[in-house]
N, C-alpha and C. Protein backbone atom coordinates (compact mmCIF):
# COMPACT_ATOMS: atom_id res chain seq x y z
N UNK A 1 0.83 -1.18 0.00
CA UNK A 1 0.00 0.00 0.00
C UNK A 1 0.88 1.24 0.00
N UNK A 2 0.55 2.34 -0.98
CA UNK A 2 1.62 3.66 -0.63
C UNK A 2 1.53 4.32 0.33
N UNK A 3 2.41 5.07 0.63
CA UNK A 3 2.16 5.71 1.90
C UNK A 3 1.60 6.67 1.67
N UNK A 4 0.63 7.37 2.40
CA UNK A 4 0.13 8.74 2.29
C UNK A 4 1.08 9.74 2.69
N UNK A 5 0.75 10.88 1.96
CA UNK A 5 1.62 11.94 2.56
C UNK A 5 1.14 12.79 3.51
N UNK A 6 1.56 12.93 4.16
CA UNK A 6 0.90 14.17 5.38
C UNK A 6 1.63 15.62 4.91
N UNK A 7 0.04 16.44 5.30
CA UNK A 7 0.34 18.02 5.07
C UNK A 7 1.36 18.59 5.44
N UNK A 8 2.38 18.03 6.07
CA UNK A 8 3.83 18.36 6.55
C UNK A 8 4.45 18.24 5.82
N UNK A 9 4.61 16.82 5.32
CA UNK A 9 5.77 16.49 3.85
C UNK A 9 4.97 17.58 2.99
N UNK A 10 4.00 17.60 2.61
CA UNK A 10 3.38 18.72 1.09
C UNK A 10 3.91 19.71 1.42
N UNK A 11 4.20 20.57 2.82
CA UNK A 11 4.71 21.70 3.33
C UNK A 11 5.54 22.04 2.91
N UNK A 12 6.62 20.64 3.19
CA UNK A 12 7.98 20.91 3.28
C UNK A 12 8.68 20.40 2.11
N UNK A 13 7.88 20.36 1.13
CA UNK A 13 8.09 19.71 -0.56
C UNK A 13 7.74 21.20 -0.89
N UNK A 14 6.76 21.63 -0.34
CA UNK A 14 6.51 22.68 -1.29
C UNK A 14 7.38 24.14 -0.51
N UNK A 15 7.78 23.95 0.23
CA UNK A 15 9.32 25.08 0.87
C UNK A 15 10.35 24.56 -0.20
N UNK A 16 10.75 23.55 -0.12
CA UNK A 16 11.68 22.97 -1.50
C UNK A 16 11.81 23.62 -2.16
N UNK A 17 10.52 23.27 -3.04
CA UNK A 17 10.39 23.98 -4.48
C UNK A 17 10.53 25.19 -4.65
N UNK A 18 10.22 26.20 -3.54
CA UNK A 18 9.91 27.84 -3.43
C UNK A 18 11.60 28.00 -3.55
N UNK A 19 12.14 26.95 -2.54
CA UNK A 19 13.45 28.06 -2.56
C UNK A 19 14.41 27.46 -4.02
N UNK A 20 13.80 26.13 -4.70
CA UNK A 20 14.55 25.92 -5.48
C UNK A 20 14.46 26.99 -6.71
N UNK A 21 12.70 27.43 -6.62
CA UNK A 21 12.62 28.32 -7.80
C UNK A 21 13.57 29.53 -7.51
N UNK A 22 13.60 30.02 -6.39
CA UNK A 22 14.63 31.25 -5.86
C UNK A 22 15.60 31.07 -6.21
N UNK A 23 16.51 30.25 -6.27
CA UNK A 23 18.15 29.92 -6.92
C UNK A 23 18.07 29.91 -8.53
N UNK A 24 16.83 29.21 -9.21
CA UNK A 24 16.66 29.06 -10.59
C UNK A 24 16.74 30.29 -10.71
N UNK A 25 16.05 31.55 -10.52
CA UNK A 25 16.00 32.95 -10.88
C UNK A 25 16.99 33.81 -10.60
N UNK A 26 17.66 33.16 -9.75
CA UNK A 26 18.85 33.76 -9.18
C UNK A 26 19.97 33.84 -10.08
N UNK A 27 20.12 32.33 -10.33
CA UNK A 27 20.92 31.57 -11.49
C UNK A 27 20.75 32.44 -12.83
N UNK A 28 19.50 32.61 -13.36
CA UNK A 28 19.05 32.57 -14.46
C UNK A 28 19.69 34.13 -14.93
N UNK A 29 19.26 35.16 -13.48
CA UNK A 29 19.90 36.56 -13.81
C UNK A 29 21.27 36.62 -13.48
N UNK A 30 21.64 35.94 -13.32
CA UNK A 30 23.40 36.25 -13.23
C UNK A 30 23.87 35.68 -14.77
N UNK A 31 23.59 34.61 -15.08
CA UNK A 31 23.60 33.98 -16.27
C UNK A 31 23.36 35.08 -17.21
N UNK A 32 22.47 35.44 -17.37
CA UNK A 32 22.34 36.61 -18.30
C UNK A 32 23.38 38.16 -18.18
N UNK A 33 23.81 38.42 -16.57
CA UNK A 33 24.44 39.80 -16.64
C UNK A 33 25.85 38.91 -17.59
N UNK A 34 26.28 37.99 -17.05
CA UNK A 34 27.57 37.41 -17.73
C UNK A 34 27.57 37.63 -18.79
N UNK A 35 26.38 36.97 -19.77
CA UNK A 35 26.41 36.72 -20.99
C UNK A 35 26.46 38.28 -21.52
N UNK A 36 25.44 38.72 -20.71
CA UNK A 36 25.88 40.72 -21.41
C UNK A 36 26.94 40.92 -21.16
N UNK A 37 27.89 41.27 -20.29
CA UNK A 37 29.07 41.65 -20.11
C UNK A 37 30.07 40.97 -21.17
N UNK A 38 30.27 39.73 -21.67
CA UNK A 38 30.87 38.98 -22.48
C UNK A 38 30.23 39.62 -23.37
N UNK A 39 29.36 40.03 -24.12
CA UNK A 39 28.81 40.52 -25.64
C UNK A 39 29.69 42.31 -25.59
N UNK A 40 29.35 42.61 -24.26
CA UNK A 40 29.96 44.38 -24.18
C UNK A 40 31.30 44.39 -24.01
N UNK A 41 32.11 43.24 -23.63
CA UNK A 41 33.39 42.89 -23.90
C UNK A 41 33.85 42.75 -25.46
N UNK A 42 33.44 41.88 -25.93
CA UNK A 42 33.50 41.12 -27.20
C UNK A 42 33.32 42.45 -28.32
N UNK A 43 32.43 43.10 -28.13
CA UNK A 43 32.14 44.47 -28.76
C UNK A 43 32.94 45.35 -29.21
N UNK A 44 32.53 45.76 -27.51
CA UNK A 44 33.05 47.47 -27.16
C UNK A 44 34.84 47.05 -27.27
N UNK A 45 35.34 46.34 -26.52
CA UNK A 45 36.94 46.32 -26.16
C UNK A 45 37.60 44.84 -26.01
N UNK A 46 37.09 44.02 -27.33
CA UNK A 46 37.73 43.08 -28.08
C UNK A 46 38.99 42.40 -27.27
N UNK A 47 40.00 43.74 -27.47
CA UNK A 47 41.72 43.36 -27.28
C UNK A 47 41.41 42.64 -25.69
N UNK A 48 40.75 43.16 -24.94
CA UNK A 48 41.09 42.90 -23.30
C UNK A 48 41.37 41.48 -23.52
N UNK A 49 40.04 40.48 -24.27
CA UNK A 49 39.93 39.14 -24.45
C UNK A 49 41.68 39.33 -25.12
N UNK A 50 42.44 39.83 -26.25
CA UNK A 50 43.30 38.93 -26.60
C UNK A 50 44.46 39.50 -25.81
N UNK A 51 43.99 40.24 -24.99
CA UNK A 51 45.90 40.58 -24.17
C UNK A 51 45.34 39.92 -22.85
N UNK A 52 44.02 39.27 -22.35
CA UNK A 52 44.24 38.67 -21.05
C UNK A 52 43.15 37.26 -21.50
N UNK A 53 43.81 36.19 -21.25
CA UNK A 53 43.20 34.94 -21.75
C UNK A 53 42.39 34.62 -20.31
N UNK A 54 42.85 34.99 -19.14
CA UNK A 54 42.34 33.97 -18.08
C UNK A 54 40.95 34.96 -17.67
N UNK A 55 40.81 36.73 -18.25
CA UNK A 55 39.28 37.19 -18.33
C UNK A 55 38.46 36.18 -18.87
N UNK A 56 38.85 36.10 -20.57
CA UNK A 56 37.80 35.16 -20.80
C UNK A 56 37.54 33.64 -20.33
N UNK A 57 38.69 33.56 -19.91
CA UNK A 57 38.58 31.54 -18.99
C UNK A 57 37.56 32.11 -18.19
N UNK A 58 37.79 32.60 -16.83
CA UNK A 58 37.12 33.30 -15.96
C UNK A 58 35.61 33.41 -16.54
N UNK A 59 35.07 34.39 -17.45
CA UNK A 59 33.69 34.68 -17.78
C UNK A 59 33.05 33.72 -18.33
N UNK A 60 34.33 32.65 -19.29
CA UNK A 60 33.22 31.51 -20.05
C UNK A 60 32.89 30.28 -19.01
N UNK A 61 33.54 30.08 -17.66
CA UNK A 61 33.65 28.70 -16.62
C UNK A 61 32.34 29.48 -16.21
N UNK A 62 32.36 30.75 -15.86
CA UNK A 62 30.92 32.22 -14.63
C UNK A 62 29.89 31.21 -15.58
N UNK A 63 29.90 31.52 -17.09
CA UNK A 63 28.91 31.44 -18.09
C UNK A 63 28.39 29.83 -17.61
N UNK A 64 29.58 29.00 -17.91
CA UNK A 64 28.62 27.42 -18.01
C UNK A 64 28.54 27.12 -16.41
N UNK A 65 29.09 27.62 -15.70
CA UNK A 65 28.33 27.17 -14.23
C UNK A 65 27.16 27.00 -14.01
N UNK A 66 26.74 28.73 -14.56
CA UNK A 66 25.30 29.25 -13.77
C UNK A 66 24.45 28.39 -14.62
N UNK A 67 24.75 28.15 -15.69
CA UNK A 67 24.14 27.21 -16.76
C UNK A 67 24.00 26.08 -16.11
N UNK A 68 24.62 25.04 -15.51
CA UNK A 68 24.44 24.16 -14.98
C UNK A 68 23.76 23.64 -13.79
N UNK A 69 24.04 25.44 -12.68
CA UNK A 69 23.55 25.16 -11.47
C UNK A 69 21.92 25.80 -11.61
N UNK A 70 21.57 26.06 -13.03
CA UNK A 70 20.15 26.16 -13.48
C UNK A 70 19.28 24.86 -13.59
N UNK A 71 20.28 24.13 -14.19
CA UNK A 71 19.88 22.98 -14.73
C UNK A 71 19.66 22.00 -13.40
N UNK A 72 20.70 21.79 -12.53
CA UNK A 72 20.89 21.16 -11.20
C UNK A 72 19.05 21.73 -10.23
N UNK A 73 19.55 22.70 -9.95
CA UNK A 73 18.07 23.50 -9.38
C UNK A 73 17.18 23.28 -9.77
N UNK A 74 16.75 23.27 -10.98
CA UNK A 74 15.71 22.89 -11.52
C UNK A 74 15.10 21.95 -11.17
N UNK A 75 16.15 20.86 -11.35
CA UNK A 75 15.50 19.63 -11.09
C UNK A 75 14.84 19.22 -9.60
N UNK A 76 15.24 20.25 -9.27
CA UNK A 76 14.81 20.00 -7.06
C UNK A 76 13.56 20.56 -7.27
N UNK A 77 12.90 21.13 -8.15
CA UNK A 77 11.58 21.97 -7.86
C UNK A 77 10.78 20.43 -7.85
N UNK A 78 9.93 20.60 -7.18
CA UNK A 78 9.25 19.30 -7.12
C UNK A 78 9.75 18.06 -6.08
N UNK A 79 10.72 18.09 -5.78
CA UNK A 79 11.70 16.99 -5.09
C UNK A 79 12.58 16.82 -4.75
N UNK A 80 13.37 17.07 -3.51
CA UNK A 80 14.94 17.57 -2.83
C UNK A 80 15.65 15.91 -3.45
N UNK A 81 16.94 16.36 -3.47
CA UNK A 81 18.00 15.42 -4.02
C UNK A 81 18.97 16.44 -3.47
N UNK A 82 19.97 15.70 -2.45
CA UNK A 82 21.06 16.09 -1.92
C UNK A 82 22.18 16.31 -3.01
N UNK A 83 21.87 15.53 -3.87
CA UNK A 83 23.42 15.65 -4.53
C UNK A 83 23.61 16.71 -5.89
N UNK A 84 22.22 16.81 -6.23
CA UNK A 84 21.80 18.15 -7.17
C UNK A 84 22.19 19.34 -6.20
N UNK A 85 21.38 19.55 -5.43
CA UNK A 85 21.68 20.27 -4.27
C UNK A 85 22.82 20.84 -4.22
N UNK A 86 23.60 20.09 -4.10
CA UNK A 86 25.37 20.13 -3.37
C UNK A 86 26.32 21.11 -4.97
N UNK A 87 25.46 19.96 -6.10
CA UNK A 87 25.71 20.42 -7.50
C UNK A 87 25.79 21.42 -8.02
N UNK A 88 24.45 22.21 -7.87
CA UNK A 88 23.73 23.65 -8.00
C UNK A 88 24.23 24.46 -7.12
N UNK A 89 24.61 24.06 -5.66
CA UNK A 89 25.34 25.51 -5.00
C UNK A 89 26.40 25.65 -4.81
N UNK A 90 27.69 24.62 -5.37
CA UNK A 90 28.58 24.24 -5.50
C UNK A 90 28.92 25.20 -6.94
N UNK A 91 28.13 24.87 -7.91
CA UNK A 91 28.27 25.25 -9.66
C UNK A 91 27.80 26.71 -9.61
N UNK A 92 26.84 27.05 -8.81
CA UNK A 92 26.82 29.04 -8.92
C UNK A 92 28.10 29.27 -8.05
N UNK A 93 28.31 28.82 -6.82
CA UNK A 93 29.50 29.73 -5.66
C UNK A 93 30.78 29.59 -6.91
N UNK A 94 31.18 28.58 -7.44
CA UNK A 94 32.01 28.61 -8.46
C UNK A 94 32.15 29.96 -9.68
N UNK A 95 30.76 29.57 -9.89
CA UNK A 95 30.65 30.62 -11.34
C UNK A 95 30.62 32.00 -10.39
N UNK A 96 30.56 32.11 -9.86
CA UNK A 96 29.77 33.34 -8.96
C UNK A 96 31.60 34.08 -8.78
N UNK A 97 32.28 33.08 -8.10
CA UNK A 97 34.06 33.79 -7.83
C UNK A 97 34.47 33.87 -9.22
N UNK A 98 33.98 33.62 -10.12
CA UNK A 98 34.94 33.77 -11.19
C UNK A 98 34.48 34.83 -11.91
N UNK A 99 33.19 34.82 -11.78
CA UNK A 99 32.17 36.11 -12.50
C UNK A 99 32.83 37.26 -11.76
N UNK A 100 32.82 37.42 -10.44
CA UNK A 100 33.68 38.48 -9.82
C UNK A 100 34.89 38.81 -10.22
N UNK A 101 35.82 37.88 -10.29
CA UNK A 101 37.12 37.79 -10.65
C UNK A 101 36.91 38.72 -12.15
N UNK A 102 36.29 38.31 -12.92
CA UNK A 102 36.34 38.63 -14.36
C UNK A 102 35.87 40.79 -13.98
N UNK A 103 35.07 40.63 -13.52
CA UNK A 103 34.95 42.24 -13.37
C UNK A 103 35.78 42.77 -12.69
N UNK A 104 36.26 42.15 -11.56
CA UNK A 104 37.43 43.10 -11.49
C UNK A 104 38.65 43.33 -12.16
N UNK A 105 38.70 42.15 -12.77
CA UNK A 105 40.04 42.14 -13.84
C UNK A 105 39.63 43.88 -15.06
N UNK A 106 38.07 43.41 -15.43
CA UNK A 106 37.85 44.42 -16.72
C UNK A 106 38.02 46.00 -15.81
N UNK A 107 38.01 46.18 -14.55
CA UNK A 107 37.33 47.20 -14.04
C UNK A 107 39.06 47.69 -13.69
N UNK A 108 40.01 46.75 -13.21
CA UNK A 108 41.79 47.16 -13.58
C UNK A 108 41.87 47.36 -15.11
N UNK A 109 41.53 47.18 -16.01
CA UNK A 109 41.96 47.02 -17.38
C UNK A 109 41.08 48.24 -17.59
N UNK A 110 40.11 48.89 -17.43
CA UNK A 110 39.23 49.92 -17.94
C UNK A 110 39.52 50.57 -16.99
N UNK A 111 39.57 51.17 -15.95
CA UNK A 111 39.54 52.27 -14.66
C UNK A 111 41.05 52.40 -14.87
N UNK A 112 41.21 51.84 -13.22
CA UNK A 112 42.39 51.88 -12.68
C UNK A 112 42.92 50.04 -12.06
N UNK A 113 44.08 50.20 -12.21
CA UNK A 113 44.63 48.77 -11.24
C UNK A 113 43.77 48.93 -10.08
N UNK A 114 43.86 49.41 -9.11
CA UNK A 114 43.55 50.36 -7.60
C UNK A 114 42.60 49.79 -7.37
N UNK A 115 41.33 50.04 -8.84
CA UNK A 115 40.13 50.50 -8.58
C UNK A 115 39.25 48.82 -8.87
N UNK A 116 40.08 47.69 -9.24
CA UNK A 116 40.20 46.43 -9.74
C UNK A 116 40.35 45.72 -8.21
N UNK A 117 41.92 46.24 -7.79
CA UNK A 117 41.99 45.28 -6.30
C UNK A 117 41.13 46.00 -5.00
N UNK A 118 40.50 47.15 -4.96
CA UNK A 118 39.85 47.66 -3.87
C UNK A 118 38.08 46.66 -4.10
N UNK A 119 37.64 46.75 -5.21
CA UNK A 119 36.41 45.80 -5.75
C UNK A 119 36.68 44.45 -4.92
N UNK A 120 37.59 43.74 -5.71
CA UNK A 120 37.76 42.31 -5.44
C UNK A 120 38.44 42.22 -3.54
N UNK A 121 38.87 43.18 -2.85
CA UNK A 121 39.16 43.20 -1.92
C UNK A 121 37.65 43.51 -0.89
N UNK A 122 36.84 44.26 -1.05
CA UNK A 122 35.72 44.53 -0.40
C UNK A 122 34.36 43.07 -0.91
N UNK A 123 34.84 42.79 -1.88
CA UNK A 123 33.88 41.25 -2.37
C UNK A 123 34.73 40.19 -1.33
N UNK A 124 36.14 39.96 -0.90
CA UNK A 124 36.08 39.20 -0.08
C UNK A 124 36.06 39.44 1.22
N UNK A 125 36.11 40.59 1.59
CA UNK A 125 35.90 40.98 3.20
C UNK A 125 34.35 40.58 2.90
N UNK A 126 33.47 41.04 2.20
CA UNK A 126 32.07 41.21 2.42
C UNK A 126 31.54 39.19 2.89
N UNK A 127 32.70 38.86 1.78
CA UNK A 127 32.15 37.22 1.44
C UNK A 127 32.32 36.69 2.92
N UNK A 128 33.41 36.96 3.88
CA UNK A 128 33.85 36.53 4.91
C UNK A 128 33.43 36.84 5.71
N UNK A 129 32.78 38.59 5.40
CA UNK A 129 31.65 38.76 7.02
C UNK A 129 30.09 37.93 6.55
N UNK A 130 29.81 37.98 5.24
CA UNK A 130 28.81 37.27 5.28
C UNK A 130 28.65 35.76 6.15
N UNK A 131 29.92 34.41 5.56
CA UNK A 131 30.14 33.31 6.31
C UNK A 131 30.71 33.43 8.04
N UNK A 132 31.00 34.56 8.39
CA UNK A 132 31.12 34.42 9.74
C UNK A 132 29.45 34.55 10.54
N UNK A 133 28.78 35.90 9.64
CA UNK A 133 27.85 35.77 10.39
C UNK A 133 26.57 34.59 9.96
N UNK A 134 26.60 33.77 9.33
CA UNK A 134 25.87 32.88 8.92
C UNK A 134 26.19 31.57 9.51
N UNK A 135 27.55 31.25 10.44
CA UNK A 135 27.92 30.33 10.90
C UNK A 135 27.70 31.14 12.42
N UNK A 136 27.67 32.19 12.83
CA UNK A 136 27.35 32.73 13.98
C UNK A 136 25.57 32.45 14.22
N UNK A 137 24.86 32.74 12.97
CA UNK A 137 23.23 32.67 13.35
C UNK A 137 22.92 30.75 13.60
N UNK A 138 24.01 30.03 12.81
CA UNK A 138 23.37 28.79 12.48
C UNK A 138 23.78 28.54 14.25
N UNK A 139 24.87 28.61 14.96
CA UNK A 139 25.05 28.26 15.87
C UNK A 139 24.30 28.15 16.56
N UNK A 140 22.97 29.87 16.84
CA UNK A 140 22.44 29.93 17.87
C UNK A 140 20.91 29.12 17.06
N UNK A 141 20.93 28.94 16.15
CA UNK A 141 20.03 28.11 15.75
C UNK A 141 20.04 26.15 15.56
N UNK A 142 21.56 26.08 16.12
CA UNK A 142 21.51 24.68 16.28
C UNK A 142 21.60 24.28 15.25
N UNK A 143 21.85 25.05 13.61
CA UNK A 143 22.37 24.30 12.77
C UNK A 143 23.93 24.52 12.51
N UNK A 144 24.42 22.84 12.06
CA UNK A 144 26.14 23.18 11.88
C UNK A 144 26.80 23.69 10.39
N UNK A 145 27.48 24.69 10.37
CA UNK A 145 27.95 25.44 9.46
C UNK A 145 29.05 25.64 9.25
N UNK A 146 29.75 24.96 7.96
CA UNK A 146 31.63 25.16 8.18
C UNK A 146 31.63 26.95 7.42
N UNK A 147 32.78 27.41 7.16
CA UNK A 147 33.17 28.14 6.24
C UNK A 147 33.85 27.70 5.11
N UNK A 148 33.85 26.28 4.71
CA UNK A 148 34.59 25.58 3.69
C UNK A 148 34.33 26.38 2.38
N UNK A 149 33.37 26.45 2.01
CA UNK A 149 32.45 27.14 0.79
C UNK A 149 33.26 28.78 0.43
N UNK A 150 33.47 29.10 1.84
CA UNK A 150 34.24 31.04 1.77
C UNK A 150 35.20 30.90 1.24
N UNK A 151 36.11 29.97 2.27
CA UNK A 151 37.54 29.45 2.01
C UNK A 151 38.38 29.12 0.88
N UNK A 152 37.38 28.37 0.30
CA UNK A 152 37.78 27.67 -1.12
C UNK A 152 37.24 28.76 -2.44
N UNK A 153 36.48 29.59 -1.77
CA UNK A 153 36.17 30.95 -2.74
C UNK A 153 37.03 31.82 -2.71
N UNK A 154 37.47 31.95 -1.21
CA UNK A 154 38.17 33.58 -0.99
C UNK A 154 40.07 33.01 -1.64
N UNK A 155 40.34 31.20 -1.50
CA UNK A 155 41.62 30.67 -2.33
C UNK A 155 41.61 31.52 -4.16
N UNK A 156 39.92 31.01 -4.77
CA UNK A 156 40.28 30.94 -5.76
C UNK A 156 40.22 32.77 -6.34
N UNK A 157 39.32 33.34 -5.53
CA UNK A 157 39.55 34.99 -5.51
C UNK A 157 40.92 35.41 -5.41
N UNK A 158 41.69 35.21 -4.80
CA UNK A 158 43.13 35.36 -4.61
C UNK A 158 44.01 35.26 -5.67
N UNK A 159 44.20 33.45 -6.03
CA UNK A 159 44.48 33.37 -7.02
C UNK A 159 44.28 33.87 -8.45
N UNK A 160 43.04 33.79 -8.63
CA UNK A 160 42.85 33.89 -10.35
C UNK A 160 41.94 35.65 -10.23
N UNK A 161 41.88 36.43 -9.06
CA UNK A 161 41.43 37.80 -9.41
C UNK A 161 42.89 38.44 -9.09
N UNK A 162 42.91 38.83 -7.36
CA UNK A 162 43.96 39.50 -7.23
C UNK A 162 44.99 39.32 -7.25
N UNK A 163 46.03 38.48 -7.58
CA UNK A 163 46.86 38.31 -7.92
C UNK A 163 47.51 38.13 -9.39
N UNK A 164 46.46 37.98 -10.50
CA UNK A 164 46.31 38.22 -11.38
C UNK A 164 46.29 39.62 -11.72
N UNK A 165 45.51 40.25 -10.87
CA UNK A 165 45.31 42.00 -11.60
C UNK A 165 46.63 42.38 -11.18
N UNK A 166 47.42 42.22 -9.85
CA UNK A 166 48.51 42.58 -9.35
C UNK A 166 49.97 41.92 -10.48
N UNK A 167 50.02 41.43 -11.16
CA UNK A 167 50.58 40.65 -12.04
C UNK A 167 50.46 41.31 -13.24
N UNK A 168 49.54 41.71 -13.40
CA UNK A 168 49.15 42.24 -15.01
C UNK A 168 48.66 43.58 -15.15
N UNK A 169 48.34 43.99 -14.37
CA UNK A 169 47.96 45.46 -14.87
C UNK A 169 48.99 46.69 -14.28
């Protein structure tokens, strides 16, 4: 015999879905500022792409992430799956440091150097007060929260933004 569902599971299937649609839209408009920025790149100031290769690495990995962690999300509307889950917020936090990375690179290459590492420097203070205080609320809420996710963002921010703009511009 199947099991019935109780108005709790429908509840909490349908909280699921709400927040999965929230990441799909989330996804969907970042996906798109990328893809504009890559067309107003490609356009307006061509050379940046051929005097800095790792902008466009950077904007085309931003591009197929969010693409993916659309696709991942998606599939939770209707039905949690841990490993989509993990997929989808794993594949935007990815696209998401590199999408950063890429504007601050264009914003040293168009402005100023200065005005490139002060951006990407206030995106990772911000990223780090965000995960402190989100591992501070989960505490008093009894859920457990690493900063692994910051860590491995604020590595690849380092690497492939500021130290890159500090290198090249």
């Amino acid at each position: 015999m199947p099991k019935k569902e109780s108005s709790e599971d429908f509840k909490k299937e349908e909280k699921i879905s709400a927040i999965a649609n929230a990441h799909v839209t989330t996804n969907v408009t970042f996906l798109f500022v990328a893809v504009t920025l890559l067309t107003f790149v490609v356009t307006i100031k061509n050379e940046l792409f051929l005097r800095d290769q790792l902008l466009l690495t950077q904007l085309g990995i931003s591009i197929i992430l969010f693409a993916y962690s659309i696709f991942a999300r998606s599939k939770l509307i209707g039905s949690y799956n841990r490993v989509l889950s993990l997929f989808g917020k794993y594949s935007f936090t990815i696209g998401f440091v590199a999408f950063m990375n890429s504007l601050g690179i264009i914003i040293s290459a168009l402005i100023l150097k200065s005005s490139g590492i002060i951006f990407l420097s206030i995106y990772a203070f911000m990223m780090l007060a965000y995960g402190a205080v989100s591992s501070y609320t989960s505490k008093i809420s009894g859920k457990k929260v690493t900063l692994t996710k910051e860590i491995a963002s604020l590595v690849v921010l380092i690497v492939f933004g500021l130290l890159h703009i500090i290198n090249s511009y």
